[in-house]
PDB file of N, CA and C in Angstrom:
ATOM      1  N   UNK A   1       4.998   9.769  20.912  1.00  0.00           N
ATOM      2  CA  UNK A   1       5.878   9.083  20.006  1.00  0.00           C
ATOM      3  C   UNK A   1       7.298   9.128  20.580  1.00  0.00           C
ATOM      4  N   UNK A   2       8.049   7.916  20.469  1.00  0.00           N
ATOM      5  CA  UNK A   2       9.863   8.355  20.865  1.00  0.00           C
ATOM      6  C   UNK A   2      10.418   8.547  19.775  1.00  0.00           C
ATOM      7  N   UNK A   3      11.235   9.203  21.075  1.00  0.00           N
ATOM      8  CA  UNK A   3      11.969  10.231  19.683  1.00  0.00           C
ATOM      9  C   UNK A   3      13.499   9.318  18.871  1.00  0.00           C
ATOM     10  N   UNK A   4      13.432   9.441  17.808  1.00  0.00           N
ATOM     11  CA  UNK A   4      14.275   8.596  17.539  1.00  0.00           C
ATOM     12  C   UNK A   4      16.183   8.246  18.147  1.00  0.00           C
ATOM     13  N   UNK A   5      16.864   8.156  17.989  1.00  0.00           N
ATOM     14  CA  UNK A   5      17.560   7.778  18.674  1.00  0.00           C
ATOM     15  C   UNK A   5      18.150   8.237  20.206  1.00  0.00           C
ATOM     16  N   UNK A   6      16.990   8.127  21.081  1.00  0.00           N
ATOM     17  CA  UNK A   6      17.068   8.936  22.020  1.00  0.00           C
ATOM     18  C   UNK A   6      16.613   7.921  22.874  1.00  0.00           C
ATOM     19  N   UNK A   7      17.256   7.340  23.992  1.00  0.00           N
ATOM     20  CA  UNK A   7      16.816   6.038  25.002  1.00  0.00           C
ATOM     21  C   UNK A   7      15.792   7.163  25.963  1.00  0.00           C
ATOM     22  N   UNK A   8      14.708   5.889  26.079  1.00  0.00           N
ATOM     23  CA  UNK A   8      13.471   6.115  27.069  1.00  0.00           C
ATOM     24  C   UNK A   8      13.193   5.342  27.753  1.00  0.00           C
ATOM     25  N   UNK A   9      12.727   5.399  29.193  1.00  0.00           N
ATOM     26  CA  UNK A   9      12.495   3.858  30.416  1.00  0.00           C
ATOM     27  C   UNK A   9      11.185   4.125  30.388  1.00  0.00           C
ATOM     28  N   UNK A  10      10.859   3.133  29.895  1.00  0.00           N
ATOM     29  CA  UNK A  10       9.175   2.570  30.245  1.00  0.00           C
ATOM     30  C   UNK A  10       9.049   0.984  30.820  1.00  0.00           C
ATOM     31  N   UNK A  11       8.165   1.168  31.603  1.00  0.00           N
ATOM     32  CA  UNK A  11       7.937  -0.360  32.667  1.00  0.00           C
ATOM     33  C   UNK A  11       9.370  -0.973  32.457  1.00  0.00           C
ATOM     34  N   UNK A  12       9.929  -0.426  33.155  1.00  0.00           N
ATOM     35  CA  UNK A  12      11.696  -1.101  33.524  1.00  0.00           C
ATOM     36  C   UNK A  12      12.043  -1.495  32.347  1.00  0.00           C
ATOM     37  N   UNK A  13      11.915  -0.933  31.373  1.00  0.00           N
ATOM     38  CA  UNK A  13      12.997  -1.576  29.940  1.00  0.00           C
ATOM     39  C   UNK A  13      13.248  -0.144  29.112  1.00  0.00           C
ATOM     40  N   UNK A  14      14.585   0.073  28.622  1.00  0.00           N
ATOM     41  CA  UNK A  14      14.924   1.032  27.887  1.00  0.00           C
ATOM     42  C   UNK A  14      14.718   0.721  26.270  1.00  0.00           C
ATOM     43  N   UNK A  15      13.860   1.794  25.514  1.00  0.00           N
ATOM     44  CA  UNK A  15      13.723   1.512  24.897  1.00  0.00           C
ATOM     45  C   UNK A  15      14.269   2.266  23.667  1.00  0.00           C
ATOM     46  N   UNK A  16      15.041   2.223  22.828  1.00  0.00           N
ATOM     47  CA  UNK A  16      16.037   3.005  21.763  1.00  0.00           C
ATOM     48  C   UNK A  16      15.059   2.802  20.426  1.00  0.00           C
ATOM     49  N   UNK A  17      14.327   4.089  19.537  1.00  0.00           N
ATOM     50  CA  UNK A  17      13.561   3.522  18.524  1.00  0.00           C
ATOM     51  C   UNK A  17      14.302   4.353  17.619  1.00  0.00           C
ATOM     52  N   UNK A  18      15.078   3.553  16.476  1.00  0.00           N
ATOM     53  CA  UNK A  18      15.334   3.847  15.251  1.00  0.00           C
ATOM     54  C   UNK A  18      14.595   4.853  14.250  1.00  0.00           C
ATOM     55  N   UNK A  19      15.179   5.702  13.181  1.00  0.00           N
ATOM     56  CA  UNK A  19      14.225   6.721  12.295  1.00  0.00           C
ATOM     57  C   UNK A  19      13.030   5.734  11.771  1.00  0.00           C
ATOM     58  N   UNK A  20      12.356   6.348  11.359  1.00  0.00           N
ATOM     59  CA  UNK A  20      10.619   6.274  10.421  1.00  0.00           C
ATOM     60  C   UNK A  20      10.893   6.027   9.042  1.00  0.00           C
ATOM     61  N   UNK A  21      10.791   5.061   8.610  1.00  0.00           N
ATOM     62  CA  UNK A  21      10.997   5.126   7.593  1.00  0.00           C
ATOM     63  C   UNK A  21       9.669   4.643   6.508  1.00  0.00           C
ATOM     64  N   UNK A  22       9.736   4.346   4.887  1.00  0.00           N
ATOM     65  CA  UNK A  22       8.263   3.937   4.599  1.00  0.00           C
ATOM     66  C   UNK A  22       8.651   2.731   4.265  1.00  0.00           C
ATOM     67  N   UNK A  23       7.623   1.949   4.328  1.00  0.00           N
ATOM     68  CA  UNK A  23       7.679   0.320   3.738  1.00  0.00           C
ATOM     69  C   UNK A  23       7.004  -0.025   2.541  1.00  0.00           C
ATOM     70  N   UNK A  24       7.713  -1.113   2.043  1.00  0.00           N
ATOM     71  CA  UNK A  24       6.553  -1.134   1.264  1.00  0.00           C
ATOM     72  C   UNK A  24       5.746  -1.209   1.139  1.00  0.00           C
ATOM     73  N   UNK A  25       5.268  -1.815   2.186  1.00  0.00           N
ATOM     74  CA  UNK A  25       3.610  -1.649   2.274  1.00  0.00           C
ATOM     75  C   UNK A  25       2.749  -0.237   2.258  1.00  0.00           C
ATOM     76  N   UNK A  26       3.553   0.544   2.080  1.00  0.00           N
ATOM     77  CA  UNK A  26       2.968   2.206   2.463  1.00  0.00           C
ATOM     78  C   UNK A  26       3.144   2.699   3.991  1.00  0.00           C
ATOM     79  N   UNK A  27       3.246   1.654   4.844  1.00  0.00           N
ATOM     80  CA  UNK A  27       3.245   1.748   5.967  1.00  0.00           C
ATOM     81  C   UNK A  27       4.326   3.135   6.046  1.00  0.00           C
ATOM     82  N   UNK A  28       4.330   3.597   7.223  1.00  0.00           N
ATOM     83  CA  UNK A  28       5.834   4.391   8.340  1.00  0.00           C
ATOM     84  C   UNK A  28       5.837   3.325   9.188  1.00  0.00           C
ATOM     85  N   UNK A  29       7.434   2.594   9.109  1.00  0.00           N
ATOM     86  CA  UNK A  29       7.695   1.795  10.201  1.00  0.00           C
ATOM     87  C   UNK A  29       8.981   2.291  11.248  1.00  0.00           C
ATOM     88  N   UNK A  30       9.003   1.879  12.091  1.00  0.00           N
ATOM     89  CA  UNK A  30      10.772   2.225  12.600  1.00  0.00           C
ATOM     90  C   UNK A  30      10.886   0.767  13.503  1.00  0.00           C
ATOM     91  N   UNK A  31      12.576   0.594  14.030  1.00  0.00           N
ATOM     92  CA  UNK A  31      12.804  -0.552  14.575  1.00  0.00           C
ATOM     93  C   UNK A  31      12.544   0.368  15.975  1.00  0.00           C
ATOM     94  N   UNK A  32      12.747  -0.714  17.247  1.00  0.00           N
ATOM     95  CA  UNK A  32      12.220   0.034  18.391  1.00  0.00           C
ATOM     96  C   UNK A  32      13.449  -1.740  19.120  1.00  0.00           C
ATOM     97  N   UNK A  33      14.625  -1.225  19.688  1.00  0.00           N
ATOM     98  CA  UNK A  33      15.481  -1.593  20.351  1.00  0.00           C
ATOM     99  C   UNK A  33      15.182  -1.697  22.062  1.00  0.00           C
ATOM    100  N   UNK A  34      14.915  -2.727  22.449  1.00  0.00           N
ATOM    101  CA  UNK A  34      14.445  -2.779  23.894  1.00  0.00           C
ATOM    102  C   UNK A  34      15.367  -3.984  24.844  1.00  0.00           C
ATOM    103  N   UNK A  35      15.417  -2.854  25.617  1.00  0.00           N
ATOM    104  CA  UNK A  35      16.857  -3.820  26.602  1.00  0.00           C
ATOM    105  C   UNK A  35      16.179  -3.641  27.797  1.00  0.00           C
ATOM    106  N   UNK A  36      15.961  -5.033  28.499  1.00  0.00           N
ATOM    107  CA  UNK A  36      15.209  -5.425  29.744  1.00  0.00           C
ATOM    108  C   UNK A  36      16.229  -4.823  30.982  1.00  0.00           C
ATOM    109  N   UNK A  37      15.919  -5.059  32.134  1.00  0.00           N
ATOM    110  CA  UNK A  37      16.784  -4.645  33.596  1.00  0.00           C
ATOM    111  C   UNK A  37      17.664  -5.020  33.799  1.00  0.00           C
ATOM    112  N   UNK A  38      17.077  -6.838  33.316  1.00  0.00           N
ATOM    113  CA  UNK A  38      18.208  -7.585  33.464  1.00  0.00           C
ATOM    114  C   UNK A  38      19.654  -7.606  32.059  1.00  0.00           C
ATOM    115  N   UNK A  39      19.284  -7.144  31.462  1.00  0.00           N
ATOM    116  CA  UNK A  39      20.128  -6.571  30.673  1.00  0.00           C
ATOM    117  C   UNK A  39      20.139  -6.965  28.942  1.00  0.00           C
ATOM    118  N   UNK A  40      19.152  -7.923  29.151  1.00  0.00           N
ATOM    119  CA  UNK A  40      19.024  -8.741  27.789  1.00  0.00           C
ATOM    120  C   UNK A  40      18.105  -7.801  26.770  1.00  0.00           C
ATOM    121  N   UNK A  41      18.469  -7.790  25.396  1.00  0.00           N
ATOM    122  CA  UNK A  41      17.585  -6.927  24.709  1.00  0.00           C
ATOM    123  C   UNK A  41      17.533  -7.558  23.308  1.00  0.00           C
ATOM    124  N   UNK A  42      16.901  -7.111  22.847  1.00  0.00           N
ATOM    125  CA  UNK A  42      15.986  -7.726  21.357  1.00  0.00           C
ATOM    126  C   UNK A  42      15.406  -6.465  20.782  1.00  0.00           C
ATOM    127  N   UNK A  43      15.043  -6.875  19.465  1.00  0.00           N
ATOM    128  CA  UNK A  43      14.512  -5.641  18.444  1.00  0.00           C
ATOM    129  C   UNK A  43      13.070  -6.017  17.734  1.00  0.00           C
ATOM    130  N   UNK A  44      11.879  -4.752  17.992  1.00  0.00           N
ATOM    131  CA  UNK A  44      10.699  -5.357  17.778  1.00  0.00           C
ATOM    132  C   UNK A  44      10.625  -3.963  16.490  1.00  0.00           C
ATOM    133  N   UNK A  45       9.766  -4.098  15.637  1.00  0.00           N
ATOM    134  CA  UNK A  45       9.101  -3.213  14.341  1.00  0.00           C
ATOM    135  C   UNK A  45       7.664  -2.745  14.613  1.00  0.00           C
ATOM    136  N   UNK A  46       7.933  -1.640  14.992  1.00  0.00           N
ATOM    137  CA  UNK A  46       6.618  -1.075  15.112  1.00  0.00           C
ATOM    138  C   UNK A  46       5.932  -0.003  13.888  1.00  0.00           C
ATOM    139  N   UNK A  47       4.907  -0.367  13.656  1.00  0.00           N
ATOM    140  CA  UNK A  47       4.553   0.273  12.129  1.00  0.00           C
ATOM    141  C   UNK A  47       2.542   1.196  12.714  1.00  0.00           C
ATOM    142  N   UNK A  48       2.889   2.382  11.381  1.00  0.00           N
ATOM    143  CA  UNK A  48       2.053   2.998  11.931  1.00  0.00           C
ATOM    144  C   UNK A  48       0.672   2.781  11.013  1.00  0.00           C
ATOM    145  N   UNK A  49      -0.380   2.113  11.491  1.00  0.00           N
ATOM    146  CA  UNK A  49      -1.371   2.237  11.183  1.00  0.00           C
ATOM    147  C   UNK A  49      -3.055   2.910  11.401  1.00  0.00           C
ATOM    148  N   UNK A  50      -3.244   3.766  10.702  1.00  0.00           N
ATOM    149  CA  UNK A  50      -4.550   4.172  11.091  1.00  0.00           C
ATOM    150  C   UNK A  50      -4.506   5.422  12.032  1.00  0.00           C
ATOM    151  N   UNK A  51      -3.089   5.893  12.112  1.00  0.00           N
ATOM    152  CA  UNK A  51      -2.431   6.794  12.607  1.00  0.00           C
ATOM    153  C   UNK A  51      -2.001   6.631  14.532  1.00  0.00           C
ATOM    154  N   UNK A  52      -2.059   5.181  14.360  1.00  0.00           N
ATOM    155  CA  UNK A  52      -1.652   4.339  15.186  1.00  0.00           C
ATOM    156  C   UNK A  52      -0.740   3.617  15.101  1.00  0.00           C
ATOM    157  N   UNK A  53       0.399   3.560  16.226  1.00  0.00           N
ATOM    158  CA  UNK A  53       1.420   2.572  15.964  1.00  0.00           C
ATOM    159  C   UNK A  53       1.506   1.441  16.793  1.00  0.00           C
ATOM    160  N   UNK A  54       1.727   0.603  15.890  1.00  0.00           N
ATOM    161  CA  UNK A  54       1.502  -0.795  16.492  1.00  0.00           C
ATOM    162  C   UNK A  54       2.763  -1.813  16.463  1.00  0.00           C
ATOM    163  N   UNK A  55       2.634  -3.353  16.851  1.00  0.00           N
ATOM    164  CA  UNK A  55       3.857  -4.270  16.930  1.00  0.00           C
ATOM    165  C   UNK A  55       3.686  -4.531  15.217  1.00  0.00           C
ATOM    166  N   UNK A  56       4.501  -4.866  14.822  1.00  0.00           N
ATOM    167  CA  UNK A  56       4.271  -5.774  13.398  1.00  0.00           C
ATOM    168  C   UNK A  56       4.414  -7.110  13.900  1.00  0.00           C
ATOM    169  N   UNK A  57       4.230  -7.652  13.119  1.00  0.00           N
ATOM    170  CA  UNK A  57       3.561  -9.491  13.933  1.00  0.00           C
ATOM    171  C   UNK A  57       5.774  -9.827  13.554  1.00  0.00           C
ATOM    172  N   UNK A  58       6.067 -10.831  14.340  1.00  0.00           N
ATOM    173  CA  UNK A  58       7.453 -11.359  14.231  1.00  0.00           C
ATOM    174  C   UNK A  58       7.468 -12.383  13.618  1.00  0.00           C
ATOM    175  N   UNK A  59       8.456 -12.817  12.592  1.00  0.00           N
ATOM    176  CA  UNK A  59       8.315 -13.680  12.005  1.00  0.00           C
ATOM    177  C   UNK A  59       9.703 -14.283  12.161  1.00  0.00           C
TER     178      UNK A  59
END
């Protein structure tokens, strides 16, 4: 699991993941901040299911 606000490099992109929080769905989700090599970055929601964490679909 990363640790929350703590940058990590995986396959050339740093990835910054926000606290755990619950959703409404019951879920534990957190945001997960990912900045490419080239320097561009975007924010994906990863939520834990089945005691697995996964993408949440983007809408």
């Amino acid at each position: 699991m990363l640790p929350a606000g703590q940058a990590v490099m995986r396959d050339g992109k740093t990835l910054l993941a926000g606290p755990i929080y619950h959703a409404a769905s019951g879920k534990q989700c957190r945001t997960i901040m990912i900045t490419t090599e080239q320097g561009a970055s975007y924010c994906r929601l990863a939520c834990r299911k089945d005691a697995q964490w996964t993408w949440a679909r983007s809408f």
